[in-house]
Protein backbone atom coordinates (compact mmCIF):
# COMPACT_ATOMS: atom_id res chain seq x y z
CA UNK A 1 0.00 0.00 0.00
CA UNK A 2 1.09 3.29 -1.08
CA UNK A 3 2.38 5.75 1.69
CA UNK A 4 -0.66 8.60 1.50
CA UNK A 5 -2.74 5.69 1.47
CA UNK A 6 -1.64 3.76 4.37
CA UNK A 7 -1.18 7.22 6.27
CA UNK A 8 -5.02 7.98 6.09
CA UNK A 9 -5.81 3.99 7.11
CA UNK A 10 -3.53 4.84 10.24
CA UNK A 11 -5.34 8.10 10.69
CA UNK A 12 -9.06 6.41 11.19
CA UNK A 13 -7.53 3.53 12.58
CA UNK A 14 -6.17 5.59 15.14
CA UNK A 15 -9.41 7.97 16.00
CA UNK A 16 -11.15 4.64 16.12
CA UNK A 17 -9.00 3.41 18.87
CA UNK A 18 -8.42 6.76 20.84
CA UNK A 19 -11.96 7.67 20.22
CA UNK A 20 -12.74 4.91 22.59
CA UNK A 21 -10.46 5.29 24.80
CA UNK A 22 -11.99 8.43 27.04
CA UNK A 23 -14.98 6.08 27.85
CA UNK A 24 -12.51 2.98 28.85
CA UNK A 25 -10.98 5.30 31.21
CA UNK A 26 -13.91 6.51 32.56
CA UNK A 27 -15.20 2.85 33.16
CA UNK A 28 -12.06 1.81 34.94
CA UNK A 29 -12.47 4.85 37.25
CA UNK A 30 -14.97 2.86 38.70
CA UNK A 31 -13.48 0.78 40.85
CA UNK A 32 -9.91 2.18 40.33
CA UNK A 33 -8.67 5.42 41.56
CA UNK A 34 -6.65 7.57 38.94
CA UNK A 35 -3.33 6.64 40.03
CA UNK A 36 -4.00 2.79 40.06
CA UNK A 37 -5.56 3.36 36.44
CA UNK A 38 -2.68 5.58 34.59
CA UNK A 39 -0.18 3.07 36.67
CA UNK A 40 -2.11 -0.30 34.98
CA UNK A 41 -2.96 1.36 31.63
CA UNK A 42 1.21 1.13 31.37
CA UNK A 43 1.82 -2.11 33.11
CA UNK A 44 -0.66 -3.94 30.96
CA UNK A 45 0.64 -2.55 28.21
CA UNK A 46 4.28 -2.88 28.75
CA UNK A 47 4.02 -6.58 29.56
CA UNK A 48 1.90 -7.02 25.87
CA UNK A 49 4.61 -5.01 24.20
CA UNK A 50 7.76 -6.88 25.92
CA UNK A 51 6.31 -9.85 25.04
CA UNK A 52 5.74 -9.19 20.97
CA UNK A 53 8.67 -6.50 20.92
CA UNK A 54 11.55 -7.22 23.31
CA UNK A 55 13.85 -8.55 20.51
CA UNK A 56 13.20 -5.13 18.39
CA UNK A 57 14.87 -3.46 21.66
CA UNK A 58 18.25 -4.32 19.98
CA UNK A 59 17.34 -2.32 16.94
CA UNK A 60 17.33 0.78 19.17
CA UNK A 61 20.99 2.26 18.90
CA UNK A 62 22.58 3.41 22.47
CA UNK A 63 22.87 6.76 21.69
CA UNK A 64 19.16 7.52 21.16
CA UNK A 65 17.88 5.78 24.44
CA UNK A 66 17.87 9.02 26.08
CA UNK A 67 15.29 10.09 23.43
CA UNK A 68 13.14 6.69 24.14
CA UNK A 69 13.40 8.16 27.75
CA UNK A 70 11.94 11.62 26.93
CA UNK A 71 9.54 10.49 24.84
CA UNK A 72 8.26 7.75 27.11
CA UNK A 73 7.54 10.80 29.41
CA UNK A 74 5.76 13.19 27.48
CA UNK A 75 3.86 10.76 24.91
CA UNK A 76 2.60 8.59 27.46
CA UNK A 77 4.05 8.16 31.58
CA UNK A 78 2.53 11.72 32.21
CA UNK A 79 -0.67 12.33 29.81
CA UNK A 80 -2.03 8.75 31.32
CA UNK A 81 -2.61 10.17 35.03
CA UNK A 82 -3.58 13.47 33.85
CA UNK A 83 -5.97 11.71 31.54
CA UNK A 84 -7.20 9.50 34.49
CA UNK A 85 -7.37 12.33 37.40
CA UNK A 86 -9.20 14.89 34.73
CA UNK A 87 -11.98 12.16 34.13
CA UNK A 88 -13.04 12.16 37.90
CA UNK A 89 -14.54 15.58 37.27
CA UNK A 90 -14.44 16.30 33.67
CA UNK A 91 -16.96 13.60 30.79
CA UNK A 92 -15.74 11.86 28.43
CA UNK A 93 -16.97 13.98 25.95
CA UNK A 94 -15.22 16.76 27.01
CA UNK A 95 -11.74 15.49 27.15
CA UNK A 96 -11.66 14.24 23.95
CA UNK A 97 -12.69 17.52 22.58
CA UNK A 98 -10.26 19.63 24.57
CA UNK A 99 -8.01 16.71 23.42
CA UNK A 100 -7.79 18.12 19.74
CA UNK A 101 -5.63 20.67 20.90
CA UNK A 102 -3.09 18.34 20.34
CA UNK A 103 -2.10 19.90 16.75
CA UNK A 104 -2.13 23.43 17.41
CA UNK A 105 0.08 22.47 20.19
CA UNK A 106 2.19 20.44 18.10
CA UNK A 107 2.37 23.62 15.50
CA UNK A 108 3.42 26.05 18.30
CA UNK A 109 5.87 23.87 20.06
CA UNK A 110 7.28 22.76 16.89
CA UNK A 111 7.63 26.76 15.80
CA UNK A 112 9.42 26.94 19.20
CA UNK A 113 11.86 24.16 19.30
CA UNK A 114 11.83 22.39 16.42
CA UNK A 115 12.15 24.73 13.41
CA UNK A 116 8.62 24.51 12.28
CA UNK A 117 7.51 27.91 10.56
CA UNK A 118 4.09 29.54 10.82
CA UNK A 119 1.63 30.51 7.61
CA UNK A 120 -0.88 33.75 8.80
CA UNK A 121 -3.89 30.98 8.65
CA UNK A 122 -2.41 28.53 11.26
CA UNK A 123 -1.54 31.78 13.33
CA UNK A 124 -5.35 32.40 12.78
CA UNK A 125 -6.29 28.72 13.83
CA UNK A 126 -4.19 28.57 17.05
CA UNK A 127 -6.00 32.09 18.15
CA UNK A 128 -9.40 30.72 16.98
CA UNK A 129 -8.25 27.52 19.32
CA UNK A 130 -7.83 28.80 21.75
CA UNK A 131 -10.88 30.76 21.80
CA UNK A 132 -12.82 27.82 21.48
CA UNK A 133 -11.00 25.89 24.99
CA UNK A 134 -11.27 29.03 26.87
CA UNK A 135 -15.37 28.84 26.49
CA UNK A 136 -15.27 25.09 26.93
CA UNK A 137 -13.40 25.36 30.20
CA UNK A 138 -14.93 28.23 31.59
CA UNK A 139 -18.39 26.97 31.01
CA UNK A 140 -17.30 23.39 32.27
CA UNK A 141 -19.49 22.77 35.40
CA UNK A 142 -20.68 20.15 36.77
CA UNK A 143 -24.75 19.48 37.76
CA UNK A 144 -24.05 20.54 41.12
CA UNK A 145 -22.45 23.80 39.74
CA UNK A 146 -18.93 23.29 40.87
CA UNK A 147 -16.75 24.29 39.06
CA UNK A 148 -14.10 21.70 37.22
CA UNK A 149 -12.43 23.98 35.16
CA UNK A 150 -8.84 23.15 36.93
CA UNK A 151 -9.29 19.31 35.57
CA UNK A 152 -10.17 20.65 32.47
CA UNK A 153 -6.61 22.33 32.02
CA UNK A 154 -4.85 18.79 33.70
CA UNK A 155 -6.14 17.58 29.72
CA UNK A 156 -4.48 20.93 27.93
CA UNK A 157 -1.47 19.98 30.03
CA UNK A 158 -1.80 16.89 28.55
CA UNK A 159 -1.77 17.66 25.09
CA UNK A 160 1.04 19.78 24.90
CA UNK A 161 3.06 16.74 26.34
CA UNK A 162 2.03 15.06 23.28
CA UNK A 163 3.27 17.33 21.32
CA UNK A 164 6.46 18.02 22.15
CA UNK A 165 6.72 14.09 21.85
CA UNK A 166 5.51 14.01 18.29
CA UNK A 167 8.13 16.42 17.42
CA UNK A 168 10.20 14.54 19.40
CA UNK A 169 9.70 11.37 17.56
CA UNK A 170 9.72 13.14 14.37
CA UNK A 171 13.14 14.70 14.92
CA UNK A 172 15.44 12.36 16.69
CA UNK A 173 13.75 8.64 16.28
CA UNK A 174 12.30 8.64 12.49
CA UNK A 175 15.04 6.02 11.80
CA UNK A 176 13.62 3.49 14.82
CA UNK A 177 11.54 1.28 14.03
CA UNK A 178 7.81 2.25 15.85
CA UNK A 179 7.68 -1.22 17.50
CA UNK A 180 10.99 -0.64 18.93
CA UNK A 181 10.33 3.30 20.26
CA UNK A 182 6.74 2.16 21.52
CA UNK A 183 8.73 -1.14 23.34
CA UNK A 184 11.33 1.11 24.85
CA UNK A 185 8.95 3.63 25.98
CA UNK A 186 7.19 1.09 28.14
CA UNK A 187 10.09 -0.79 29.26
CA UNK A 188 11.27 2.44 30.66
CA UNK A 189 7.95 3.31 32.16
CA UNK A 190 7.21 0.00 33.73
CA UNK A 191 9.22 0.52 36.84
CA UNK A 192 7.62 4.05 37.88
CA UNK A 193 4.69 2.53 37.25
CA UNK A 194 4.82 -0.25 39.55
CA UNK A 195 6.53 2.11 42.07
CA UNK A 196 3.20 4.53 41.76
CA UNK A 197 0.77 1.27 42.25
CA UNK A 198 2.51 0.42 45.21
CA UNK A 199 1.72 3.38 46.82
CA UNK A 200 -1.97 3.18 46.81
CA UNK A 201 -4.75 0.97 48.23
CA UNK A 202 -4.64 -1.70 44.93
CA UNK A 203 -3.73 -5.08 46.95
CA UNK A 204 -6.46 -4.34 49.60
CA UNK A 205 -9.32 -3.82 47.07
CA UNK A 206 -7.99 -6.29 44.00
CA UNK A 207 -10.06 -8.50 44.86
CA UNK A 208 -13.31 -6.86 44.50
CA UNK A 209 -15.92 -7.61 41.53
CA UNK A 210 -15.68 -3.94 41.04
CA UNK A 211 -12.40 -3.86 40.94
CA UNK A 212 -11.66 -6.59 38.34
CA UNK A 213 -14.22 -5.14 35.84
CA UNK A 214 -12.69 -1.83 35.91
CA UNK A 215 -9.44 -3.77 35.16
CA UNK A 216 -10.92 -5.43 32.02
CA UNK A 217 -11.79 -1.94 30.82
CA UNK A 218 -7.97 -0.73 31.28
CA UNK A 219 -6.32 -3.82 29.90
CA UNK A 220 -8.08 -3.22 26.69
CA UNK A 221 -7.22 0.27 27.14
CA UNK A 222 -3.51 -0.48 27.86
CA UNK A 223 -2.91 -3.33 25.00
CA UNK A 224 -4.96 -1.67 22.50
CA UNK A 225 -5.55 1.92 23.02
CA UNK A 226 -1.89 2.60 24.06
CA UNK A 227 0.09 -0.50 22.80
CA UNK A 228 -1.04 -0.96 19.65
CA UNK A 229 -2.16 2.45 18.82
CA UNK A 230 1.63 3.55 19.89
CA UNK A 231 2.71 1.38 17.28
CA UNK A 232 0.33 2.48 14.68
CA UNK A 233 1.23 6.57 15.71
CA UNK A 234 4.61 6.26 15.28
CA UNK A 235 4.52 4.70 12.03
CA UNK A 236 1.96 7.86 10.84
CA UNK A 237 4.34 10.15 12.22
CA UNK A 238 7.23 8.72 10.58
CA UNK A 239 5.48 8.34 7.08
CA UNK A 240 3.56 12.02 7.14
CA UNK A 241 4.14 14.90 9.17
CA UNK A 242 3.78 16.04 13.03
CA UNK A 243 1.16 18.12 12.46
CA UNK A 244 -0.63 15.17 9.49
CA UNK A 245 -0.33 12.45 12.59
CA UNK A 246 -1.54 14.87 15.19
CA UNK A 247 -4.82 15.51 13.51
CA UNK A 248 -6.20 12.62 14.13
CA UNK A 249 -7.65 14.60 17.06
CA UNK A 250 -10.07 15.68 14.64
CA UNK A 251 -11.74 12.40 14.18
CA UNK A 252 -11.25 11.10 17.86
CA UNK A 253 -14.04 13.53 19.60
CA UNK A 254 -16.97 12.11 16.91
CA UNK A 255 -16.01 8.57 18.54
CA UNK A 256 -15.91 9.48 21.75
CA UNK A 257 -19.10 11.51 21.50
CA UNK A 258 -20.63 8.78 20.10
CA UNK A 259 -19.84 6.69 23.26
CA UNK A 260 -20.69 9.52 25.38
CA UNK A 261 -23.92 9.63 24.08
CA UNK A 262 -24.59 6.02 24.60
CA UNK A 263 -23.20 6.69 28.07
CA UNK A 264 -25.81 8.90 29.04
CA UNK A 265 -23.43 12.17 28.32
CA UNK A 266 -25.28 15.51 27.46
CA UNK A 267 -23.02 18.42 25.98
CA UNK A 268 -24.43 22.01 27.11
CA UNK A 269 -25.10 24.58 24.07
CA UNK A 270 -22.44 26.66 25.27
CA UNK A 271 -19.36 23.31 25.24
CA UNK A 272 -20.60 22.68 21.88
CA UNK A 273 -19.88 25.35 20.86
CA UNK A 274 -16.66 25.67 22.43
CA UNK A 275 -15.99 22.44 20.14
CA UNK A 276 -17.02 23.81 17.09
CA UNK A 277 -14.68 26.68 17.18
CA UNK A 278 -12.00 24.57 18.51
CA UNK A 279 -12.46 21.80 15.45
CA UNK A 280 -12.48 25.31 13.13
CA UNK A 281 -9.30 26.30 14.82
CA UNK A 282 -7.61 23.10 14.28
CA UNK A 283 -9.24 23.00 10.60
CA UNK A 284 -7.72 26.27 9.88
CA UNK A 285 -4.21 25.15 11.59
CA UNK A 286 -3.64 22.17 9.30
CA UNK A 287 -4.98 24.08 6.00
CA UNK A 288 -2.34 24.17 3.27
């Protein structure tokens, strides 16, 4: 399959996955605290990757561990607790939205640090962006009227850890192999992660019905929605662009509505249209 072809099977592949995962995570958070999540979301997954990926780990040369490190960090360690704790207060819905931030951010950090240079309608977008997640914060309450905005910005935090990791990857590991990156990420993460578990109430509560189900939910979440779609990301980046792979955040809020809605979620008139002038912000970002 031809490279702009495979690209845009990545791309829906990838919303499909993602799309889903806000509801997994908001499943698991009952019966798991955010901590205990974000720490199993990464065990699961490492132990699925080491198992299908350890041998690639020889493919990574020394020198660039240090960027498997960083990248480990930002693309995943740190957005999968903010992820977890913003969901206590914050739907499903919402994050995903506020989640398509993700390629302005990638544009602007990329201008900064990375060499990336801006056209007058992406400088348009990114002010039209942010816009748009200053209403959707600022209107998020919850139905007993307090407010959640702070959680909110725990997901904007989030996305601008992804992407300074997708200019990251694009920079200093587009000659690794994704399996290998997405492998050494976790490897590096599993310890932490363990470390983090340890720390909370997991062993006295494992054993619960509710428990276990809300494990179910994350062990999907970890193999699939962060193993395998790791895999699949880092391929798109390294075949496109940063801000091409990053734009799958466009697609990943109509999934996750979709499960919202199914979920009971209701969007106020003033978040959607927050959304809509995020979506036109990103639109306008990403226009050539």
């Amino acid at each position: 399959m031809k490279s702009i072809q495979l690209k845009w099977v990545i791309l829906v592949l990838l919303a499909l996955i993602w799309g889903s995962s806000f509801i997994l995570i908001k499943k698991g958070l009952i019966g798991l605290n955010p901590f205990q999540l974000g720490s199993l979301r990464i065990i699961f997954c490492a132990v699925f990757l080491l198992v299908v990926g350890f041998k690639s780990l020889a493919s990574i040369p020394q020198h660039q561990w240090k960027y498997i490190a960083i990248t480990s960090l930002f693309g995943t360690f740190i957005p999968a607790y903010l992820f977890a704790i913003a969901e206590t207060q914050v739907s499903s819905s919402i994050c995903s939205i506020l989640n398509s931030l993700t390629p302005l951010n990638t544009l602007i950090f990329g201008a900064l640090f990375f060499g990336l240079t801006f056209k007058r309608n992406q400088f348009l977008g990114i002010g039209i962006g942010l816009i748009g997640t200053a209403v959707l914060i600022f209107t998020g309450k919850n139905h007993e009227g307090t407010d959640n905005y702070y959680y909110s910005v725990l997901v904007l935090i989030a996305t601008i850890c992804y992407a300074m990791n997708v200019n990251l990857i694009k920079k200093y590991l587009s000659d690794v192999k994704p399996l290998s990156i997405t492998t050494g990420n976790f490897l590096v993460m599993l310890l932490p992660a363990i470390l983090i578990l340890s720390f909370t109430d997991f062993t006295t509560k494992v054993s619960l019905p509710q428990t276990q189900h809300a494990m179910f939910y994350i062990m999907i979440l970890g193999i699939v929605g962060t193993g395998v779609a790791n895999v699949l990301f880092y391929k798109l980046i390294q075949i496109s662009s940063p801000v091409f792979a990053s734009s799958v955040t466009y697609l990943i809020p109509i999934v996750a509505f979709l499960w919202g809605l199914l979920d009971n979620e209701i969007l106020t008139s003033f978040q959607l249209v927050g959304a809509f002038i995020i979506l036109i912000g990103v639109y306008l970002a990403n226009k050539k």
